[in-house]
Structures are given as C-alpha cells and as structure tokens.
Protein backbone atom coordinates (compact mmCIF):
# COMPACT_ATOMS: atom_id res chain seq x y z
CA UNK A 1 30.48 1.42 120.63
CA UNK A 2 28.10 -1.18 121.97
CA UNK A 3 28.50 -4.31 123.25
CA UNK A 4 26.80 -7.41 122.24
CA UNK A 5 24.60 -7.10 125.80
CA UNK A 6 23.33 -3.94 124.92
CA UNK A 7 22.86 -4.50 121.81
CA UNK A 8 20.94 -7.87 122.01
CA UNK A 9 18.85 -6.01 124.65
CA UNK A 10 17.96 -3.52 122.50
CA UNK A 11 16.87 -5.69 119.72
CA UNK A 12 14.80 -7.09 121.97
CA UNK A 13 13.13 -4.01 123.26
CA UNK A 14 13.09 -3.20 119.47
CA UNK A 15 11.17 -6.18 118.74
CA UNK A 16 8.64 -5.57 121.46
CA UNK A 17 8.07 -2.47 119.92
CA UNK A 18 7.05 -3.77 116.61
CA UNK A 19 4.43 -5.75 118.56
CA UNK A 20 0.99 -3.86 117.85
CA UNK A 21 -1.02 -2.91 121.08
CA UNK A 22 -4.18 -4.67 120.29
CA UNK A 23 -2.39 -7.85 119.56
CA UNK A 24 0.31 -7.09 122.57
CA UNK A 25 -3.11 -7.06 124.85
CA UNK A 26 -5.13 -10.02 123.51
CA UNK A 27 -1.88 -12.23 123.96
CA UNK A 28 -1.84 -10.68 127.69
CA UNK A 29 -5.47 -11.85 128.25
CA UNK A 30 -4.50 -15.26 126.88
CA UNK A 31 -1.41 -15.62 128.86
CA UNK A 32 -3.74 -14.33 132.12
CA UNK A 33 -6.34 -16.84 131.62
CA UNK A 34 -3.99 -20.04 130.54
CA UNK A 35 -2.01 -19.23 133.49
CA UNK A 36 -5.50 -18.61 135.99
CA UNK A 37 -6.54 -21.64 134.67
CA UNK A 38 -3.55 -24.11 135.36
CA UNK A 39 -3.36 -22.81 138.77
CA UNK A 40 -6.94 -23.33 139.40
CA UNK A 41 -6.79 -26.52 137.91
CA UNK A 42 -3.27 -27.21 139.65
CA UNK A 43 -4.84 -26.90 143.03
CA UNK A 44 -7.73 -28.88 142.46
CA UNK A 45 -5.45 -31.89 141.37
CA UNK A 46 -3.93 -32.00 144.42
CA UNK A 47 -6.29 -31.33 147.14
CA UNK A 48 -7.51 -34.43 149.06
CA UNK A 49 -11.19 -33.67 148.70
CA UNK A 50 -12.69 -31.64 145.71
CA UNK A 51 -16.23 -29.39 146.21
CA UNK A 52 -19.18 -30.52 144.61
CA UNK A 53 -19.04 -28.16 141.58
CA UNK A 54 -16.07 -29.84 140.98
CA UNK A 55 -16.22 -32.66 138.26
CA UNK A 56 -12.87 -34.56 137.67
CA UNK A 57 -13.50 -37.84 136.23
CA UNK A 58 -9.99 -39.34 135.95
CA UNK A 59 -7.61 -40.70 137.99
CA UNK A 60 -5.81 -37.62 140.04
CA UNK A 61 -2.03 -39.19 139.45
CA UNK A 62 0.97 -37.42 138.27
CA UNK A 63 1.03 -39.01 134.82
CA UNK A 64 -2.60 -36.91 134.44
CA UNK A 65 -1.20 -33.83 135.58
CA UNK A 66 1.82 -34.22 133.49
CA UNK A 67 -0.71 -35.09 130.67
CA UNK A 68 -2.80 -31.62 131.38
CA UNK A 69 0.21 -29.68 131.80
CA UNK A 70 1.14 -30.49 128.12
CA UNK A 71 -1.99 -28.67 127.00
CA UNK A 72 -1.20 -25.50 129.23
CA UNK A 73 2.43 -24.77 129.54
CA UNK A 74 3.36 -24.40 126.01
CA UNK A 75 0.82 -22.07 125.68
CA UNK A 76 1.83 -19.82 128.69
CA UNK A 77 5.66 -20.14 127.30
CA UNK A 78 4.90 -18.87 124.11
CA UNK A 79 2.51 -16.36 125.07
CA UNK A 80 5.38 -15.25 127.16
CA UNK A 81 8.11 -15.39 124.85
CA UNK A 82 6.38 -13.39 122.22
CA UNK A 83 5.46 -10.67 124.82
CA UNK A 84 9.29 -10.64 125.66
CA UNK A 85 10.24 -10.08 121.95
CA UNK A 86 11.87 -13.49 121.56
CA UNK A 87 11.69 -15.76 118.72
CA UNK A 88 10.98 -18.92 120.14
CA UNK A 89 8.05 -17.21 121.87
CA UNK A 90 7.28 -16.42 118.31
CA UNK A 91 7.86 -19.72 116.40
CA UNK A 92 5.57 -21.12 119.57
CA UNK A 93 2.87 -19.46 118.73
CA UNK A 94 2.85 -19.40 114.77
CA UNK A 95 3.01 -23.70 115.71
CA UNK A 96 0.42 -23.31 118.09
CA UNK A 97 -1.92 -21.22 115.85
CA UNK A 98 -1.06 -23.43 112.73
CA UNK A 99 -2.35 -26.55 115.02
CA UNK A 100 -5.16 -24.48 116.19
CA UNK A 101 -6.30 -23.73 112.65
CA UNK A 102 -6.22 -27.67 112.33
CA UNK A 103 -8.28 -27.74 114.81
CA UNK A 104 -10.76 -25.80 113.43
CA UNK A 105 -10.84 -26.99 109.71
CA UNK A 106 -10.77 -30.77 111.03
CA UNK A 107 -13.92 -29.20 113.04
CA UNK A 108 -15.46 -27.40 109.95
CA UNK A 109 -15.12 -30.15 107.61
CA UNK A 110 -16.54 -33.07 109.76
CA UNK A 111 -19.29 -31.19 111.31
CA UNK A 112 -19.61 -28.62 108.85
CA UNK A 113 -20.16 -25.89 111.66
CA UNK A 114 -18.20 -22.62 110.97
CA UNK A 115 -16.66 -21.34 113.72
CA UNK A 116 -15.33 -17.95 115.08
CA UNK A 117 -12.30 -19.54 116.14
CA UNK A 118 -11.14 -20.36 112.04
CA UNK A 119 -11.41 -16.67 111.60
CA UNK A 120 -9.87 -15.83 114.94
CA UNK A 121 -7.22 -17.97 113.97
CA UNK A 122 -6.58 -16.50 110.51
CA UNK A 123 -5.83 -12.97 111.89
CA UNK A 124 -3.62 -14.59 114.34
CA UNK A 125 -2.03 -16.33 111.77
CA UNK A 126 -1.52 -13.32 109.47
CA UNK A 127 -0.40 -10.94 112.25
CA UNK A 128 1.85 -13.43 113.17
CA UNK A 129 3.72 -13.39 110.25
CA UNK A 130 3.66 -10.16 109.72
CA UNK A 131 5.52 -9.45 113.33
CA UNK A 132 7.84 -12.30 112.10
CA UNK A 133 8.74 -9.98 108.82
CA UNK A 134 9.40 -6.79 110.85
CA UNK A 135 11.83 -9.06 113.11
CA UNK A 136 13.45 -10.23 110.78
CA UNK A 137 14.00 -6.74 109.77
CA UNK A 138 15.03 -5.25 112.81
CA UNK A 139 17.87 -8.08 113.15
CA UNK A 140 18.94 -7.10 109.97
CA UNK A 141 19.19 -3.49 110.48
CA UNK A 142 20.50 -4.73 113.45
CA UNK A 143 23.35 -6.61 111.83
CA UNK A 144 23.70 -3.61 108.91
CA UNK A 145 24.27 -1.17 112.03
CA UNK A 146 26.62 -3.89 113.88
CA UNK A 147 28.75 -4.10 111.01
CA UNK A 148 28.70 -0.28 110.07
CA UNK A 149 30.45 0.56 113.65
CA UNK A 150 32.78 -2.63 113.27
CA UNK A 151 34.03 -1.37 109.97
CA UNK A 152 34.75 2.62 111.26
C-alpha cells in the first residue's frame, strides 16, 4: 500500500517523465540563461561604479530592480516548475507563452515583420498542451490506481 508521499512523489517523477528530452533541454537552456542573466544584471544594479561597456540609463533604486525582477523571476519559476513536473510550473509557462505569442502577433501586425519567435512560440504552445494532456492522464491513472488499492 502506498502512502500519499510516495505516491504524490511518484506522480511527479511520472510527470517528468512524460516531459520529451528536446523540450526538457531547451527549457534548461532558458532557465540557464534567465537565471545568468538576472545575476549579471543583479550585480550590476548594485555595484557603486559600473564599467564602461556598461549602459544603464535609469535610476539604480529598488523600485527598478523590483520592476526588472518582474520580467525575470516568473520566468525562472516556471521554467523550474515545469522541469520539476509541477503544474503551476506548467500553467506558468502555457501564460507566459500565450503572452509571448501576443507579443509577437502585436509585433507582426504593426510592423508586418514575421518573426521566428511566432513560430517558436507555436511549438511551445502546442507541446505545451500536449504535456498538459498526458498529465492530466497520469493523475488520472493515478487516481484509477489510488482507488483500485483503496477498494481491495
């Protein structure tokens, strides 16, 4: 019989699982260079002089950081999340993707210039929601097996 711990951590190693390798590696890279980045930029903010290939034209106060810290953290969480198999890391990147898409068709029809990033975007999108069907499957096997061993 298993208990709920083992079983909740076996859903989630379950779900990881599901995660193809190509996509499990690309969201690695991502979640490498977001985090890279905030650090880099993270340092800069708060060093009393900055080198002269360094070109920050705002105010260096905490409301800034906070500010630029919206644009990076979510990303890193999510990135994370999904990597862990859990579904808010999931739901944070479908949202994330969805406003990224905006992005891009905001882009496409005010400039008219076609970018890789719509397409990029779109087999996010779709591999997305195709890891989001398979977990939803997996909890309900999940549950199906749960109740199986409850019932004998």
């Amino acid at each position: 019989m298993q208990t709920s711990s083992t079983s909740s951590a076996l859903l989630f190693a379950r779900k990881r699982q599901l995660i193809p390798g190509w996509f499990k590696f690309f969201c690695s890279l991502a979640l490498i260079f977001y985090s890279l980045s905030y650090l880099v930029v993270s340092s800069y903010w708060f060093a009393s002089t900055l080198p002269d290939f360094i070109t920050i034209n705002v105010k260096r106060t905490p409301t800034y950081f906070l500010t630029m810290s919206l644009f990076f953290v979510p990303f890193i969480v999510s990135f994370y999340g999904l990597l862990q198999g859990r579904n808010w890391g999931l739901y944070g990147c479908l949202i994330l993707s969805y406003l990224a898409g905006a992005d891009h068709l905001y882009n496409l029809v005010i400039t008219g210039y076609f970018g890789l990033g719509l397409m990029i975007t779109a087999v996010v999108l779709v591999q997305l929601h195709k890891i989001k069907a398979a977990w939803a499957e997996a909890v309900a096997a999940e549950v199906s097996d749960a109740t199986s061993t409850t019932a004998q």
